[in-house]
Protein backbone atom coordinates (compact mmCIF):
# COMPACT_ATOMS: atom_id res chain seq x y z
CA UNK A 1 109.34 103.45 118.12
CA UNK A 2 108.93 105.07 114.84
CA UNK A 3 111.24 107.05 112.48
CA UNK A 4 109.70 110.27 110.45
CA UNK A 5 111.37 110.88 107.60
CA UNK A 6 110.32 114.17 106.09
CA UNK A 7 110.36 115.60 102.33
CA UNK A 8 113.41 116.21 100.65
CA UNK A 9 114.44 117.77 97.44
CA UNK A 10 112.17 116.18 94.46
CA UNK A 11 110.20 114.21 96.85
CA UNK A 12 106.90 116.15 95.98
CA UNK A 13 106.69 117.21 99.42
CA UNK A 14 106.00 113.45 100.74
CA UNK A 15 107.71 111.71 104.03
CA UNK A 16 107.94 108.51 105.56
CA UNK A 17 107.32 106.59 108.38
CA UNK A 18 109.50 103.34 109.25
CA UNK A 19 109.30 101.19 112.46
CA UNK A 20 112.57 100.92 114.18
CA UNK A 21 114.38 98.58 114.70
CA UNK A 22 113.59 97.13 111.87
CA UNK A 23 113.38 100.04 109.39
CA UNK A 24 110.25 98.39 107.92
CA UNK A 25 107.53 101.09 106.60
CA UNK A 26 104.84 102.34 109.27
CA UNK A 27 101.14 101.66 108.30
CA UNK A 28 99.86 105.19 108.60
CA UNK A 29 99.63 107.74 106.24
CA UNK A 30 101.70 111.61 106.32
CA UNK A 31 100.36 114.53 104.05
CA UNK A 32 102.64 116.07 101.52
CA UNK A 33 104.18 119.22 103.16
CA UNK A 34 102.14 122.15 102.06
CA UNK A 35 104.71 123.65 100.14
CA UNK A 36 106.34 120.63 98.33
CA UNK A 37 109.87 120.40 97.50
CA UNK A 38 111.26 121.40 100.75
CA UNK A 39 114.83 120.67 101.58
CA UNK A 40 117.73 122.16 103.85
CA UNK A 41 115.14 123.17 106.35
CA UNK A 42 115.42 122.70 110.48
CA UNK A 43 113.05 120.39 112.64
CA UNK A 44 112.17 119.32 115.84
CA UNK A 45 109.62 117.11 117.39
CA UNK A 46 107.36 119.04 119.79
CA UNK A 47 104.72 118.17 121.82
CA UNK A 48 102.05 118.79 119.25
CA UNK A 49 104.59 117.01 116.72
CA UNK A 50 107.09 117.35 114.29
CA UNK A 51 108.00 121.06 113.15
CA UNK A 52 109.63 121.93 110.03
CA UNK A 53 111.34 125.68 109.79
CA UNK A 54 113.41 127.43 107.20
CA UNK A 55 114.98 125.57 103.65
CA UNK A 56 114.07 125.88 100.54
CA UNK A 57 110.86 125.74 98.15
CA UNK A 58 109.01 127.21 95.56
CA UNK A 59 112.09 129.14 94.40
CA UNK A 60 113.19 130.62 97.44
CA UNK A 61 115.00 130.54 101.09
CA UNK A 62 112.27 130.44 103.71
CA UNK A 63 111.97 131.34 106.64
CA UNK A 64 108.61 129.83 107.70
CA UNK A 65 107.27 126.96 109.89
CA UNK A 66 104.87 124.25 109.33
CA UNK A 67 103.66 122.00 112.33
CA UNK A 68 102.39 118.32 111.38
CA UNK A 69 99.52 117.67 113.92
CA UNK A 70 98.39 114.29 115.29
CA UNK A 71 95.17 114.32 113.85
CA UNK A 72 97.69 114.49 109.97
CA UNK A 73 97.20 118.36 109.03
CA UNK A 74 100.08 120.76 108.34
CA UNK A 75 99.47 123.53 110.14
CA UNK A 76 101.31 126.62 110.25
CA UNK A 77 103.10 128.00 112.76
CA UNK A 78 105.53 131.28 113.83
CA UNK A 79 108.24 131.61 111.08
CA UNK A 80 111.76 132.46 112.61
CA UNK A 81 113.06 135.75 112.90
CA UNK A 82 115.38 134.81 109.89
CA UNK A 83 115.79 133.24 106.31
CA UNK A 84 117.64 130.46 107.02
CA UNK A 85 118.68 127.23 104.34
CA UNK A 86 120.72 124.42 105.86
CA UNK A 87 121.01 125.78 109.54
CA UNK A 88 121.46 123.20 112.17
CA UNK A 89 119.09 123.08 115.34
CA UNK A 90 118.79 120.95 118.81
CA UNK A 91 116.59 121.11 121.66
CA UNK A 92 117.55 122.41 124.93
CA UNK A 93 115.56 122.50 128.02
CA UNK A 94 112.14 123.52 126.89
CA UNK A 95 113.48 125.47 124.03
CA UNK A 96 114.82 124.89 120.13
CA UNK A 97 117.76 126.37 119.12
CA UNK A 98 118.61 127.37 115.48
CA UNK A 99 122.27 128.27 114.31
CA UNK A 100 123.76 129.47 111.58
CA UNK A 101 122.54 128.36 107.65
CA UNK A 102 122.74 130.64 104.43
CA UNK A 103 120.26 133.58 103.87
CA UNK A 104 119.35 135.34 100.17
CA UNK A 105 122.86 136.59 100.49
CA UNK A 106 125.73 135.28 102.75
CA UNK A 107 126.34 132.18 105.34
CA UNK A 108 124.73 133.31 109.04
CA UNK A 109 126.36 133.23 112.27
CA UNK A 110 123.06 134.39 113.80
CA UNK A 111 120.97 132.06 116.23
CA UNK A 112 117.58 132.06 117.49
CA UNK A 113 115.35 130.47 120.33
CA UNK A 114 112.13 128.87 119.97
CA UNK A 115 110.01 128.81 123.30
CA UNK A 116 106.28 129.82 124.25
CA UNK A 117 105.57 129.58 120.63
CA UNK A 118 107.85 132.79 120.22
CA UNK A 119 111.05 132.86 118.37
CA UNK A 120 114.01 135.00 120.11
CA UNK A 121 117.41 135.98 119.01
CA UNK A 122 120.43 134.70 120.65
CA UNK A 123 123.92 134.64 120.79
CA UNK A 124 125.69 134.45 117.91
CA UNK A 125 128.51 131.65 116.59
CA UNK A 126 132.22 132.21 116.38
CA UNK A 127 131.83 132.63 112.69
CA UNK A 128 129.34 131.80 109.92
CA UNK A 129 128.42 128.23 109.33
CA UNK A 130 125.97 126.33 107.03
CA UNK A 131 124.93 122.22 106.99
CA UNK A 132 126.83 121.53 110.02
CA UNK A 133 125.50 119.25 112.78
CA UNK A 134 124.59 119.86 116.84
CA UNK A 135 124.16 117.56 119.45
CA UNK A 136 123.13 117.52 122.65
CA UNK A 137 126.60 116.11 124.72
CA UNK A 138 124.89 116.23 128.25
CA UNK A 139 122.60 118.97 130.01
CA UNK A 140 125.58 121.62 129.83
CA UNK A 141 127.14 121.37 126.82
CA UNK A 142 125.80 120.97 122.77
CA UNK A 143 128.27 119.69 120.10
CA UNK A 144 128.92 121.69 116.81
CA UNK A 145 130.77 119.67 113.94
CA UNK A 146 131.31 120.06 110.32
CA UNK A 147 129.69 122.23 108.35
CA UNK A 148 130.88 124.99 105.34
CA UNK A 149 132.55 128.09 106.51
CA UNK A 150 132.77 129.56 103.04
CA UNK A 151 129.92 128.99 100.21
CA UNK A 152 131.74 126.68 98.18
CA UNK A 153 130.34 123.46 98.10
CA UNK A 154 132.58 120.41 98.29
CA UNK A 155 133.90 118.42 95.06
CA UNK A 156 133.60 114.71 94.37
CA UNK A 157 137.26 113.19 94.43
């Protein structure tokens, strides 16, 4: 098995590949993401490979998506319905759900489905949340921890 790593902030738009267990790097080689310095965006591994939606680059919240096919292209795909920076997201049945993360202006509560390469509103959360984290519990339920509330950032004790 393999762990992808993808870009983060001030990586130039480069990932990485490790072998697990042993964490040792992979011997193939990944593309720099299209646009960069990405960071706080959403992804998910599809069939066709590893999708990357939403975050941050070239000055600005996105909202777009950029598929990484097998043969090492990024390709683009259907941006979501919304701007979204440090939303969370998990897969559920044959869909990809994105929650909550910060627009241009204020912390979301909003949610949308990806499925049949179409993205879908959904229900909304309780309240507003960015940089929290989901996981899928079991095939009925999806856990939602941590996170902001409020867009202050924590402080280093």
């Amino acid at each position: 098995p393999y762990l992808f790593i993808g870009p983060a902030y001030q990586s130039s738009g480069n990932s990485e590949v490790l072998t697990l267990p042993g964490l040792t790097p992979a011997t193939c080689s990944i593309p720099a993401h299209p646009e960069g310095n990405i960071y706080g965006y959403v992804a998910t591994l599809s069939e066709e490979g590893p999708i990357l939606c939403g975050g941050w680059h070239s000055s600005a919240y996105q909202r777009d998506c950029h598929l990484l096919t097998e043969d090492g292209r990024w390709i683009g795909t259907p941006p979501m319905q919304t701007i979204r920076h440090r939303a969370s997201s998990v897969r559920i049945g044959g869909a990809w759900w994105v929650t909550g993360g910060h627009d241009e202006r204020a912390l979301l509560a909003t949610t949308e489905l990806y499925y049949n390469n179409t993205w879908h509103a959904h229900t909304n959360l309780p309240q507003p949340v960015q940089s929290h984290c989901m996981l899928q519990v079991n095939s009925s339920h999806i856990l939602l921890t941590g996170g902001h509330t409020t867009n202050t950032r924590p402080s280093a004790a």
